[in-house]
N, C-alpha and C. Protein backbone atom coordinates (compact mmCIF):
# COMPACT_ATOMS: atom_id res chain seq x y z
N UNK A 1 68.93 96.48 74.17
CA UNK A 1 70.03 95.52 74.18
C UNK A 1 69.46 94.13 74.41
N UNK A 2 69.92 93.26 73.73
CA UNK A 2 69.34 91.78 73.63
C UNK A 2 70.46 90.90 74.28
N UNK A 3 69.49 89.64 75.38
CA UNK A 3 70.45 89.27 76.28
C UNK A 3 70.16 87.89 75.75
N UNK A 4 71.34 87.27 76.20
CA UNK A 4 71.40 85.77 75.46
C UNK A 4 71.41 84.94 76.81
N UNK A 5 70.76 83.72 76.41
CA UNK A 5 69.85 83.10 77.75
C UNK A 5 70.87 81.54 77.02
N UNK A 6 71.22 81.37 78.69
CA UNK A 6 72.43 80.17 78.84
C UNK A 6 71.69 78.89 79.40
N UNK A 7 72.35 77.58 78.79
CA UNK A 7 72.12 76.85 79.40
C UNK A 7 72.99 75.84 79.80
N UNK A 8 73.17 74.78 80.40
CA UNK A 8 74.43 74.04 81.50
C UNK A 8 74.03 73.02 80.56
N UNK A 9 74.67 72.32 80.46
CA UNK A 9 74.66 70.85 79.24
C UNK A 9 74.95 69.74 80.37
N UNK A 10 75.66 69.97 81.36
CA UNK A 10 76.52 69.53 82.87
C UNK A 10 75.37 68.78 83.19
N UNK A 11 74.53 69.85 83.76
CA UNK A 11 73.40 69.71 85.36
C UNK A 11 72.08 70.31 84.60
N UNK A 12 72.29 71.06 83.51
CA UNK A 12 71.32 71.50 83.20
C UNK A 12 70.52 72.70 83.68
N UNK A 13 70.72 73.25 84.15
CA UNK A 13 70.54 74.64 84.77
C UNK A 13 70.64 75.71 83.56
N UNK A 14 69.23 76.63 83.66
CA UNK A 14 69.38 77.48 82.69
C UNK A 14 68.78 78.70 83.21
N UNK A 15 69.84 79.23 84.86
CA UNK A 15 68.71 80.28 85.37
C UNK A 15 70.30 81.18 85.94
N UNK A 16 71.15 80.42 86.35
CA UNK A 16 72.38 81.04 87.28
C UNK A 16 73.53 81.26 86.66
N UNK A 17 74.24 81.98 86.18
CA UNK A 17 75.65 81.74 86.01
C UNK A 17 76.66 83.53 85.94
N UNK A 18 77.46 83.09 85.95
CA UNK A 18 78.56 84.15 86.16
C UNK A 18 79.13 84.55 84.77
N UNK A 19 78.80 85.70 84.23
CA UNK A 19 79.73 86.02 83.05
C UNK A 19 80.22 87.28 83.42
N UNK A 20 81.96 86.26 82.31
CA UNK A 20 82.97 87.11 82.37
C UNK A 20 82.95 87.78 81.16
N UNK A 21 82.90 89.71 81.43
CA UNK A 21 83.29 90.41 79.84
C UNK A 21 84.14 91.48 80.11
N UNK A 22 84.48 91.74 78.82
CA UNK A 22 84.90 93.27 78.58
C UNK A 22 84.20 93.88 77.87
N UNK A 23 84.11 95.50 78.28
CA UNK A 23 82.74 96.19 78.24
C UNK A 23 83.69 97.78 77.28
N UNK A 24 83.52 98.49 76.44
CA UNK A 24 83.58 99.80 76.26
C UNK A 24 82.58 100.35 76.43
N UNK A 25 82.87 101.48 76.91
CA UNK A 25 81.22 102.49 77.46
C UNK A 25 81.47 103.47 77.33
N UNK A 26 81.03 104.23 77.12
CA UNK A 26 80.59 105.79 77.22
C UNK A 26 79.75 106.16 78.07
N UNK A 27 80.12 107.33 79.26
CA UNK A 27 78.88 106.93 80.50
C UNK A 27 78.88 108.62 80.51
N UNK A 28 78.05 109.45 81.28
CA UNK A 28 77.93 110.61 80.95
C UNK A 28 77.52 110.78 82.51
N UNK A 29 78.72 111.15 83.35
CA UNK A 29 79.23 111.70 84.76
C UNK A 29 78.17 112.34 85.24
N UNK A 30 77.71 112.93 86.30
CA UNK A 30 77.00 113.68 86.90
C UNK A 30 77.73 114.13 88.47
N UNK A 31 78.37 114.90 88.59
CA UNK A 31 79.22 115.38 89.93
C UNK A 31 78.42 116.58 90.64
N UNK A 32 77.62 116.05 91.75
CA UNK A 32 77.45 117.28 92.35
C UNK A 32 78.33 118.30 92.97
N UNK A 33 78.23 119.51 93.72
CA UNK A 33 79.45 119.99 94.20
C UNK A 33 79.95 120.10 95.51
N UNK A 34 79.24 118.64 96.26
CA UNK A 34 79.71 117.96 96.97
C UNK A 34 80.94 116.96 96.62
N UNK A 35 81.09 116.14 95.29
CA UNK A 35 81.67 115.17 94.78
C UNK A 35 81.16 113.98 94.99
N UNK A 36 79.77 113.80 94.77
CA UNK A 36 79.06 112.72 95.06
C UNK A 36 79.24 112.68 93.24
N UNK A 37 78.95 111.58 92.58
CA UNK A 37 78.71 111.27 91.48
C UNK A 37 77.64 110.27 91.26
N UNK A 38 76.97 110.51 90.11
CA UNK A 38 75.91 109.64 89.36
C UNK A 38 76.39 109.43 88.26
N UNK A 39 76.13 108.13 87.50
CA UNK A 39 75.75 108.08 85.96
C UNK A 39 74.76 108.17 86.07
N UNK A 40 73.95 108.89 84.67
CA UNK A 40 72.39 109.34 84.07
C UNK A 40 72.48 108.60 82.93
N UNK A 41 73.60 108.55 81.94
CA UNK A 41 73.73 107.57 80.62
C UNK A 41 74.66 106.84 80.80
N UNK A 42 74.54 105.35 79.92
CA UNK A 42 75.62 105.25 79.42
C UNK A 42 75.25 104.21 78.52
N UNK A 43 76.05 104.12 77.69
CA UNK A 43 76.02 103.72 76.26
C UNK A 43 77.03 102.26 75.92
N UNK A 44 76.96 101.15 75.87
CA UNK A 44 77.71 100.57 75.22
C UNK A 44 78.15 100.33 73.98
N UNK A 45 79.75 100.83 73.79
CA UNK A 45 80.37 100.78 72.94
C UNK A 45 80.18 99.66 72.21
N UNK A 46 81.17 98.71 72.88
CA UNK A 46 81.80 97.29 72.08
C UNK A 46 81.65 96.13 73.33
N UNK A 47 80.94 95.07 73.67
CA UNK A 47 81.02 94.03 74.38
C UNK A 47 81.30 92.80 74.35
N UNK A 48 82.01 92.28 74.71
CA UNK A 48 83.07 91.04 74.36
C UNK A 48 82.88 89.66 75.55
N UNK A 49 81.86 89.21 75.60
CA UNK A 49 81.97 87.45 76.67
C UNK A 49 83.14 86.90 76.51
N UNK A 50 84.05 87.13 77.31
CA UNK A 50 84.74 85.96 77.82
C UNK A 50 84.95 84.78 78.28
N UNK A 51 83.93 84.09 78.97
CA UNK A 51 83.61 83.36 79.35
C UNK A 51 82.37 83.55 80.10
N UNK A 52 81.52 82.40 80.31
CA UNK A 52 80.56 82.14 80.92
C UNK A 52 80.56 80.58 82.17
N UNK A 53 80.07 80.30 82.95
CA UNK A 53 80.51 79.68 84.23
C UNK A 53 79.32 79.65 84.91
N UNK A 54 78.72 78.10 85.48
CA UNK A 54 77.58 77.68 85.72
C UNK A 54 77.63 77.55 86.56
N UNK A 55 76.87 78.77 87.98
CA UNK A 55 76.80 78.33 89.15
C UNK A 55 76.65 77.40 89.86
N UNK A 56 75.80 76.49 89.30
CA UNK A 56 75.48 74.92 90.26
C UNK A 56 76.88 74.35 90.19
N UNK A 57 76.90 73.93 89.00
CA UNK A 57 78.13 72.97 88.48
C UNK A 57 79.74 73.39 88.50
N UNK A 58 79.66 74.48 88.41
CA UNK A 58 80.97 75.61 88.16
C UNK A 58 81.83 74.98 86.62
N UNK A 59 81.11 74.36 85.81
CA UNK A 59 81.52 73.91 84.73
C UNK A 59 81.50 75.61 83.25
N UNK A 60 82.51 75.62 82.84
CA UNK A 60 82.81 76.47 81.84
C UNK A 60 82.73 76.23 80.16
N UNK A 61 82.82 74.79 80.32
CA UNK A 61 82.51 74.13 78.87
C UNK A 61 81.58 73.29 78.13
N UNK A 62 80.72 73.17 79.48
CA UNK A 62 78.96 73.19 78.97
C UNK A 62 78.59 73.72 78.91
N UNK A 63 78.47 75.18 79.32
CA UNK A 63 77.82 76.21 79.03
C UNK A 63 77.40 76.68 77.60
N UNK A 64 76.30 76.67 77.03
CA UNK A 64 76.24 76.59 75.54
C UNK A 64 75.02 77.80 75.48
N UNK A 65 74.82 78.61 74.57
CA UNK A 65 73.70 79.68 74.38
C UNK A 65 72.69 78.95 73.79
N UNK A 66 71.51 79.25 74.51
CA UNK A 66 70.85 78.46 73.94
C UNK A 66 69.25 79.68 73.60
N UNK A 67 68.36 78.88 72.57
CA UNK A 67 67.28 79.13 71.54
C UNK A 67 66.44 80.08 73.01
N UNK A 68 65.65 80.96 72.76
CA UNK A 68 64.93 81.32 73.67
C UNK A 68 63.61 80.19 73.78
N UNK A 69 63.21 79.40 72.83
CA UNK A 69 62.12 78.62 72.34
C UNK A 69 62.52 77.36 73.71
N UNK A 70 64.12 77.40 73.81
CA UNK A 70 64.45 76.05 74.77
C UNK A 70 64.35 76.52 76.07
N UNK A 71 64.44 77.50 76.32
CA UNK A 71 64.30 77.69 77.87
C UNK A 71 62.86 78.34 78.64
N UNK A 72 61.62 77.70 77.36
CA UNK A 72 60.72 78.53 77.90
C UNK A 72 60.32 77.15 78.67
């Protein structure tokens, strides 16, 4: 799975921030017969960013995805 690397346009910060998603999954239970549970898999379906939100700044509309080439 490939992660997309953010950066603050604000303050400029390209290390902290809070994202908001919705996630479908498929996860594959593990219940001992205590009722302790594990996941061992799980699989993402469909993932959807909602928003993203820049810890320093708490700005939501600078937040822009940026090149991996820019944040090295």
């Amino acid at each position: 799975m490939s992660h997309t690397i953010y950066r603050c346009d604000a303050c400029g910060n390209r290390t902290r921030f809070d994202v908001y998603e919705s996630k479908r999954v498929r996860v594959f239970q593990h219940f001992t017969l205590g009722g302790d549970m594990t996941i061992e898999e799980e699989e993402v379906l469909d993932r959807a960013v909602e928003r993203v939100v820049c810890r320093w700044c708490g700005s939501s509309t600078a937040v822009v995805a940026a090149s991996p080439e820019a944040s090295a």
